[in-house]
Protein backbone atom coordinates (compact mmCIF):
# COMPACT_ATOMS: atom_id res chain seq x y z
CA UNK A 1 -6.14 -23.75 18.27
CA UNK A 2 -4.14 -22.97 15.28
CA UNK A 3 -0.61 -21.08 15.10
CA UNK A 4 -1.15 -18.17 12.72
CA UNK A 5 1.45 -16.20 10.88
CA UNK A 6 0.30 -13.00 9.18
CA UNK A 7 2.85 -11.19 6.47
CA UNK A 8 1.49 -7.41 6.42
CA UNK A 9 2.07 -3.71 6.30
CA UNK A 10 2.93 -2.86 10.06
CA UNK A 11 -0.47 -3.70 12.03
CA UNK A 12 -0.08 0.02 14.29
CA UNK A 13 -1.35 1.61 11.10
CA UNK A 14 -4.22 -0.29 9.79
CA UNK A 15 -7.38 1.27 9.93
CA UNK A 16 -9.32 -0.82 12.66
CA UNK A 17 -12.71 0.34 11.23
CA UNK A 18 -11.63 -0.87 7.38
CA UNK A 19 -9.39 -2.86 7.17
CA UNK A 20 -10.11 -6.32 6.03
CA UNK A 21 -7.09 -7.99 8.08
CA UNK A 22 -8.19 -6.44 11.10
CA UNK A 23 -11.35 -8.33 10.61
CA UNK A 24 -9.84 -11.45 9.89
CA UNK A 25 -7.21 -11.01 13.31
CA UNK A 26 -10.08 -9.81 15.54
CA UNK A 27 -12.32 -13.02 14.09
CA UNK A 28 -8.81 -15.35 14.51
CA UNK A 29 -8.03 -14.04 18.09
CA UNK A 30 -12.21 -14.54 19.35
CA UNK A 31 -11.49 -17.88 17.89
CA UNK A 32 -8.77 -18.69 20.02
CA UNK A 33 -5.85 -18.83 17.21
CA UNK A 34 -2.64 -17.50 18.67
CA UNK A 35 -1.04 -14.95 15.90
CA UNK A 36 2.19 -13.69 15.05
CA UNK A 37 3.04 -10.82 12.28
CA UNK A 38 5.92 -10.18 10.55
CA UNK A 39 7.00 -8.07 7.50
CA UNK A 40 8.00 -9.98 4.35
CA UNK A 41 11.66 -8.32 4.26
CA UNK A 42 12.77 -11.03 6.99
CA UNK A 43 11.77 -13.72 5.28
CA UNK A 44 14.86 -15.60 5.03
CA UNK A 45 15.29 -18.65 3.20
CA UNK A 46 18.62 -21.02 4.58
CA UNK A 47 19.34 -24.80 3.17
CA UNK A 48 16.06 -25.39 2.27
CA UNK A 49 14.08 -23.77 5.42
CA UNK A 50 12.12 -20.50 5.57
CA UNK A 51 12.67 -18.60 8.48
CA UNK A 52 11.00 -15.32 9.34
CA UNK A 53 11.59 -12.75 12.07
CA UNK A 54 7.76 -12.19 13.52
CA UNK A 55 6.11 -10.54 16.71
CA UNK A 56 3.20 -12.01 18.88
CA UNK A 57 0.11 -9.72 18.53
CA UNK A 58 -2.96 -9.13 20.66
CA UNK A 59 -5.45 -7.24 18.95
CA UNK A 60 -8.45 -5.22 20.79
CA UNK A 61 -11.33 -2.58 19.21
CA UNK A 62 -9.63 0.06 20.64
CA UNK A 63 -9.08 3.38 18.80
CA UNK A 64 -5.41 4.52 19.17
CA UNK A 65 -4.89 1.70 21.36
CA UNK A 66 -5.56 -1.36 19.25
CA UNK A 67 -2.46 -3.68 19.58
CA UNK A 68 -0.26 -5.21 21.34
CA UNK A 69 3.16 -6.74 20.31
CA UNK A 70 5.58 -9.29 22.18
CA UNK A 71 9.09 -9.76 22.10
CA UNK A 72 10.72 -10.40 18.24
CA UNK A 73 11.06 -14.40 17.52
CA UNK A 74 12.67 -16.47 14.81
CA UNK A 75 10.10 -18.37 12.97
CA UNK A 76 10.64 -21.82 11.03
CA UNK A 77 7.42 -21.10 8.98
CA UNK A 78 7.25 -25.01 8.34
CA UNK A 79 7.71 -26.17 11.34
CA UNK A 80 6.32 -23.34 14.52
CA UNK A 81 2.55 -22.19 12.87
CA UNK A 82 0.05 -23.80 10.93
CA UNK A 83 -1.11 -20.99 8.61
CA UNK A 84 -0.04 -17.80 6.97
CA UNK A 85 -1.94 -15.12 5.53
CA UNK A 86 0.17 -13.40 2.93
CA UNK A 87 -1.64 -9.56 3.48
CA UNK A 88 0.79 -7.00 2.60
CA UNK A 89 -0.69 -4.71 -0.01
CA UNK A 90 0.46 -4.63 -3.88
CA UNK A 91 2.30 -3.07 -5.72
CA UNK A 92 2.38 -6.92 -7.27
CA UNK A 93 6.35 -6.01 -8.06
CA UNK A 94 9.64 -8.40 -8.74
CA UNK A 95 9.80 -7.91 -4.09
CA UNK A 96 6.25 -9.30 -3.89
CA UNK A 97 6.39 -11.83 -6.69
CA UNK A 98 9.57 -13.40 -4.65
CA UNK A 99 7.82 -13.48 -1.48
CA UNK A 100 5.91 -15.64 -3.22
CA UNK A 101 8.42 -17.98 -4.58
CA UNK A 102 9.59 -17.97 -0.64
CA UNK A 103 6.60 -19.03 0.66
CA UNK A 104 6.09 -21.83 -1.63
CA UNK A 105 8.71 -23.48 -0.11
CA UNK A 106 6.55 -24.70 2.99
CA UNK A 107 3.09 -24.68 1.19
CA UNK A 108 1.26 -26.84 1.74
CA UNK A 109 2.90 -28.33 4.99
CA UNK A 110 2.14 -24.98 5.97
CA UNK A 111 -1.24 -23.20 4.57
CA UNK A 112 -0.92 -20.15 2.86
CA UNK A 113 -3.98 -18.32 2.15
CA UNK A 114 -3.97 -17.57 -0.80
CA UNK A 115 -2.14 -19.78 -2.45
CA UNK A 116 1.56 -18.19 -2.91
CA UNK A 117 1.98 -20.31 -6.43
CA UNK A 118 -1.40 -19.30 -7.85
CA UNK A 119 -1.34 -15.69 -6.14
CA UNK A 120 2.01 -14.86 -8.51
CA UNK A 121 0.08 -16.67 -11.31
CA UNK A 122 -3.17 -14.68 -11.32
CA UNK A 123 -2.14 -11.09 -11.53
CA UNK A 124 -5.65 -9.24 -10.90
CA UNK A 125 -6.15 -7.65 -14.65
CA UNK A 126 -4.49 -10.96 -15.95
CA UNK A 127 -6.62 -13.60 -14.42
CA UNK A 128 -9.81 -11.95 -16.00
CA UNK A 129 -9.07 -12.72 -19.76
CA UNK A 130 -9.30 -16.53 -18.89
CA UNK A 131 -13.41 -15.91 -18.77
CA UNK A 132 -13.95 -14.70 -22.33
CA UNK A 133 -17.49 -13.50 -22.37
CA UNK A 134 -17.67 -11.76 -18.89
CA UNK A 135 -15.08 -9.09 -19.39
CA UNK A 136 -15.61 -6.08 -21.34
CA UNK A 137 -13.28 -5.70 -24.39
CA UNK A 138 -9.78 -5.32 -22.90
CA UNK A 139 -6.56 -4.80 -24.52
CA UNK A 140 -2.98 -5.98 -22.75
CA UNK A 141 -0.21 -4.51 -24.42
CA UNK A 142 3.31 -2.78 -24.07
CA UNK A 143 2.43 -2.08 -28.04
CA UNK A 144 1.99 1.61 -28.65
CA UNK A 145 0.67 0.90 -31.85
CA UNK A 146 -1.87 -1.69 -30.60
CA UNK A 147 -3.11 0.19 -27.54
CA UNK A 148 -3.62 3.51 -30.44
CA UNK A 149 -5.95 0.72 -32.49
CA UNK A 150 -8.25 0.21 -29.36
CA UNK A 151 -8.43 3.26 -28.43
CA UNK A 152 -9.90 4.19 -32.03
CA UNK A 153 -11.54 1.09 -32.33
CA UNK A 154 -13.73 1.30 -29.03
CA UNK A 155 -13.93 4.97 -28.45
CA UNK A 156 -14.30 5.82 -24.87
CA UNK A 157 -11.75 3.58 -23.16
CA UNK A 158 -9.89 3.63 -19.32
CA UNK A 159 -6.13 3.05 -19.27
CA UNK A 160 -4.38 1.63 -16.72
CA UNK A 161 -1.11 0.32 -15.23
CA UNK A 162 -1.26 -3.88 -15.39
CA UNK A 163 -0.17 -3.80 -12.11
CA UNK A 164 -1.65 -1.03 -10.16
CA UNK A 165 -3.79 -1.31 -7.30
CA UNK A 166 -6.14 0.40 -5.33
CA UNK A 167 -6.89 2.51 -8.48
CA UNK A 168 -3.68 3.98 -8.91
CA UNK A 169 -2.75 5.53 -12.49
CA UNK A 170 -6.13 4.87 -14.08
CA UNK A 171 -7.22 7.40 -16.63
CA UNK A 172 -10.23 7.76 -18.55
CA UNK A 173 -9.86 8.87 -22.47
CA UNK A 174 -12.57 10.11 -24.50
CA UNK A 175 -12.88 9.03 -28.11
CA UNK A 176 -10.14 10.82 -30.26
CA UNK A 177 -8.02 12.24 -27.32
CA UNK A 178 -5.04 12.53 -28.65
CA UNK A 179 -3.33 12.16 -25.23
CA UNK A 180 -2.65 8.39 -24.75
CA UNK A 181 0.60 8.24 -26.66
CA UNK A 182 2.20 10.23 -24.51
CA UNK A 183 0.69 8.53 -21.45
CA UNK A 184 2.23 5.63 -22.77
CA UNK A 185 5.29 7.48 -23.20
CA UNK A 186 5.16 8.57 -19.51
CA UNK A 187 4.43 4.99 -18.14
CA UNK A 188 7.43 3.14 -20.45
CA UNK A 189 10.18 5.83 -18.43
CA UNK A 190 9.66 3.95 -15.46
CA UNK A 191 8.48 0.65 -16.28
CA UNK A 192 8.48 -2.20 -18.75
CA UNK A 193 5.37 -3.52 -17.95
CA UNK A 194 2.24 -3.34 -19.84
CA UNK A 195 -0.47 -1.54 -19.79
CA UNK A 196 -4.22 -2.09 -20.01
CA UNK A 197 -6.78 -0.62 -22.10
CA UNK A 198 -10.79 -1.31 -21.28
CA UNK A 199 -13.91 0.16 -23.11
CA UNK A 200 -15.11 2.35 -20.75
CA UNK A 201 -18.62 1.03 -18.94
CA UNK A 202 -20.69 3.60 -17.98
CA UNK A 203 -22.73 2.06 -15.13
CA UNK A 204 -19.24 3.05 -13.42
CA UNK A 205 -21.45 6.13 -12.47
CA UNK A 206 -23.83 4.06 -10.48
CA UNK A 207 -21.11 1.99 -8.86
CA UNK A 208 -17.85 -0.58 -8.89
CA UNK A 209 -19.39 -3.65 -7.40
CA UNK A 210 -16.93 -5.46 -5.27
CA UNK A 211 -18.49 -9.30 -4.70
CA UNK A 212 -16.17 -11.31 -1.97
CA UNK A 213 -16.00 -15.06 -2.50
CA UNK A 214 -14.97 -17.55 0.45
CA UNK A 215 -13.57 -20.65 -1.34
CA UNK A 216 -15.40 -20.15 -4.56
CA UNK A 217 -18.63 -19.46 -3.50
CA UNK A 218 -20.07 -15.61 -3.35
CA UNK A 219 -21.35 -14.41 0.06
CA UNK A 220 -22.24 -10.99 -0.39
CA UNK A 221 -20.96 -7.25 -2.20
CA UNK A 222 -20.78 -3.94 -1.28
CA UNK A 223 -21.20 -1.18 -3.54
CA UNK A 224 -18.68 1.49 -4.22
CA UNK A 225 -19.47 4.98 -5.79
CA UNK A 226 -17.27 7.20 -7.13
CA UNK A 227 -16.96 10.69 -6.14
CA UNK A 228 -18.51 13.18 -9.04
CA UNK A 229 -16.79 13.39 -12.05
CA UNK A 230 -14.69 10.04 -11.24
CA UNK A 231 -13.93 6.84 -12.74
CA UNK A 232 -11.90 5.45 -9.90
CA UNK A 233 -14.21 4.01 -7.12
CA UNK A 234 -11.84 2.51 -4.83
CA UNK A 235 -12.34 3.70 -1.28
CA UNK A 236 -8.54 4.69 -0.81
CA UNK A 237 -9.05 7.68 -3.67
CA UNK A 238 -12.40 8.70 -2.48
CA UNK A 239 -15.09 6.22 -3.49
CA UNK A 240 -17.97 5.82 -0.99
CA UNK A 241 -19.06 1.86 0.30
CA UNK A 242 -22.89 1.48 -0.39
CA UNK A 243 -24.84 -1.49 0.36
CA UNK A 244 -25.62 -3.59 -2.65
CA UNK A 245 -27.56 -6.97 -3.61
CA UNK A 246 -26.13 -9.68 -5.92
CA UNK A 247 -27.77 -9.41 -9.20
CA UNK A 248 -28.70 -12.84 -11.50
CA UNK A 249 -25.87 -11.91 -13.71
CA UNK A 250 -23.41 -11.66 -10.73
CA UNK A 251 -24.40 -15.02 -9.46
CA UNK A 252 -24.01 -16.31 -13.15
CA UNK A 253 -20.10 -14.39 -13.15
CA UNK A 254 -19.61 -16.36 -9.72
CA UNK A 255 -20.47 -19.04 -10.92
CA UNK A 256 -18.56 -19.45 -14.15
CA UNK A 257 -15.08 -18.44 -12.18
CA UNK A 258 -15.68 -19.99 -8.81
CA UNK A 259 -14.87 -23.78 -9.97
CA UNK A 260 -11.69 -22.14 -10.81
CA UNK A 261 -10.97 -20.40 -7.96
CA UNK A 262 -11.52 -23.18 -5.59
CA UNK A 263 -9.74 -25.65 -7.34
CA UNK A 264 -6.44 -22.93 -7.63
CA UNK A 265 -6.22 -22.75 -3.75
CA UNK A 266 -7.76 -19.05 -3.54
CA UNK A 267 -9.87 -18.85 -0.61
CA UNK A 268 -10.50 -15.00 -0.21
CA UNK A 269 -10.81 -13.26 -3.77
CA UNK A 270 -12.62 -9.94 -3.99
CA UNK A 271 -14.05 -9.22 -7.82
CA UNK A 272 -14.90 -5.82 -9.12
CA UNK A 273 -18.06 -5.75 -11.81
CA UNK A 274 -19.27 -3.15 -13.34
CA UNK A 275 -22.44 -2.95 -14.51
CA UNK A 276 -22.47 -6.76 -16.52
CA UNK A 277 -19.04 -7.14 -16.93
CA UNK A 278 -15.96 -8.71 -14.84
CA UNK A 279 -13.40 -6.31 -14.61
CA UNK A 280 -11.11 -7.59 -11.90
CA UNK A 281 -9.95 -10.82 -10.01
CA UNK A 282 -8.38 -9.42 -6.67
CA UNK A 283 -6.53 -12.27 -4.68
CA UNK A 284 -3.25 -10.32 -3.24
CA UNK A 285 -5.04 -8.33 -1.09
CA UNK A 286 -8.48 -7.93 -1.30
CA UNK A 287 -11.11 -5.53 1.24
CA UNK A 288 -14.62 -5.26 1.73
CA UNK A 289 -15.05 -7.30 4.22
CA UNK A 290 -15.67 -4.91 7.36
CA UNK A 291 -17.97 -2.59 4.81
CA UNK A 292 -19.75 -5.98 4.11
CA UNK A 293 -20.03 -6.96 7.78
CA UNK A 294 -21.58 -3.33 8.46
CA UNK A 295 -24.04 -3.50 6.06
CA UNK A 296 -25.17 -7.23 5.35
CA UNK A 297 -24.07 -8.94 9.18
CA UNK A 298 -22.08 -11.32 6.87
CA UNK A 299 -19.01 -12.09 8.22
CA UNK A 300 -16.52 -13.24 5.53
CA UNK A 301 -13.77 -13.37 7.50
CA UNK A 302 -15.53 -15.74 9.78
CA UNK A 303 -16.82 -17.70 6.88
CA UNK A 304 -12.85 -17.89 5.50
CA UNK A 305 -11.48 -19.39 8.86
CA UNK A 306 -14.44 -21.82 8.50
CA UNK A 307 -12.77 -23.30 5.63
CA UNK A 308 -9.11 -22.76 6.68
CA UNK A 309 -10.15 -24.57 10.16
CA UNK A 310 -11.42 -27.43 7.91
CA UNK A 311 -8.34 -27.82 6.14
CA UNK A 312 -6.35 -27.61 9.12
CA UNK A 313 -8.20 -30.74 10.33
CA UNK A 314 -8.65 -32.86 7.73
């Protein structure tokens, strides 16, 4: 039996029929782990120990009545559980990016899935550009002047904050819209960061694929549509999960990234592809995995605490 520590968004408000954590407690607690959650604002670092302040949890399939919490305890995150699942949602921001610099402190004694180190080093629209060839062409840039060139370079394009999530911000721009300086304008008054600019794809219409991967390897996708008129799929703004088979040329993405993947510690990644290309690498987060269970009988949150349970007893 392991000890499990999961750092989330308060469990009373997940989505039991969604939610890709739920999964992965409901498959943890059938498996006899014992789990514990806690938000990352306690984390607490103190002469070289991470401490935590963390609930017990019992989780059940019950609608308005799904959980269960114990009695607040102080966790030493090396020494009282095994693993951690970092599973709060983006936004990937200065807070979340020191969580990970916390939990790096007791990883590996400790497994943290994903990786805390490689999570804060593979931003989602960042990782991508490492696999020249699978992405479409994609601009990064803070550069007004650059992200204008693009734009009239590659026509249709969809801009987008570098570290948005869940399809926040994006915007599609026609060819000669003369709106994207002042979008840029608009983004730069609250934030330095960057900003990414993508030819626009198309086969969007028909669907953003989302392929999960359990330790490098591919196990199934789900399909998700956007609503008419949309270029944002994502099923928090209104895209619709479809079943969906893996294509030759998403085997042949999974392939070229998965080496990678594996080798950086990232056990459960979620990719987005559109039509032939990579557009995303998702390893904060990622969902799916209930849609996929629904619609394939693939568990992948089984198949992840396969390999975690491994690694536990090596």
């Amino acid at each position: 039996m392991l000890r499990v520590a999961i750092q989330m968004d308060p469990v009373e408000a997940v989505n039991i029929e969604s939610d890709t954590t739920w999964l992965m407690m409901t498959t943890a607690q059938d498996r006899g782990h014992s789990q514990l959650v806690y938000d990352f604002r306690t984390l607490a670092l103190e002469d070289g120990r991470l401490f935590c302040r963390a609930r017990p949890v019992t989780v059940r399939q019950t609608p308005g009545d799904h959980v269960t919490l114990g009695e607040e305890v102080k966790l030493d995150l090396a020494e009282d559980v095994d693993v951690i699942l970092m599973r709060q949602d983006p936004p990937f921001d200065m807070a979340y990016v020191t969580a990970t610099y916390l939990l790096e402190t007791v990883h590996p004694k400790t497994l943290v899935v994903n990786d805390p180190a490689e999570v804060r080093s593979a931003p989602e629209k960042l990782l991508v550009t490492q696999f020249p060839g699978l992405t479409p062409p994609t601009l990064i840039s803070a550069d007004p002047v650059a992200l204008v060139d693009f734009h009239e370079r590659h026509g249709d394009v969809v801009l987008k904050p570098l570290h948005g999530a869940a399809g926040s911000g994006v915007v599609k721009l026609k060819a000669g819209d003369p709106n994207l300086e002042a979008l840029v304008e608009i983004h730069m008054t609250g934030s330095r960061d960057p900003l990414v600019i993508q030819k626009f794809i198309p086969a969007v219409s028909k669907g953003d694929k989302r392929i999960i991967l359990i330790d490098g390897e591919p196990v199934g996708a789900i399909n998700r549509i956007p609503a008419k008129d949309q270029v944002r799929s994502n099923l928090r703004v209104g895209g619709t999960a479809a079943p969906v088979e893996l294509t030759d040329r998403d085997r042949e993405i999974c392939a070229a990234i998965g080496p990678t993947l594996k080798a950086r510690g990232l056990i459960f990644v979620g990719i987005d592809v559109i039509g032939d290309y990579l557009t995303e690498i998702n390893v904060t987060s990622p969902t799916g995995a209930q849609q996929l269970k629904r619609f394939t009988g693939v568990d992948a949150a089984a198949l992840m605490w396969d390999v975690i349970e491994k690694k536990r007893s090596a």
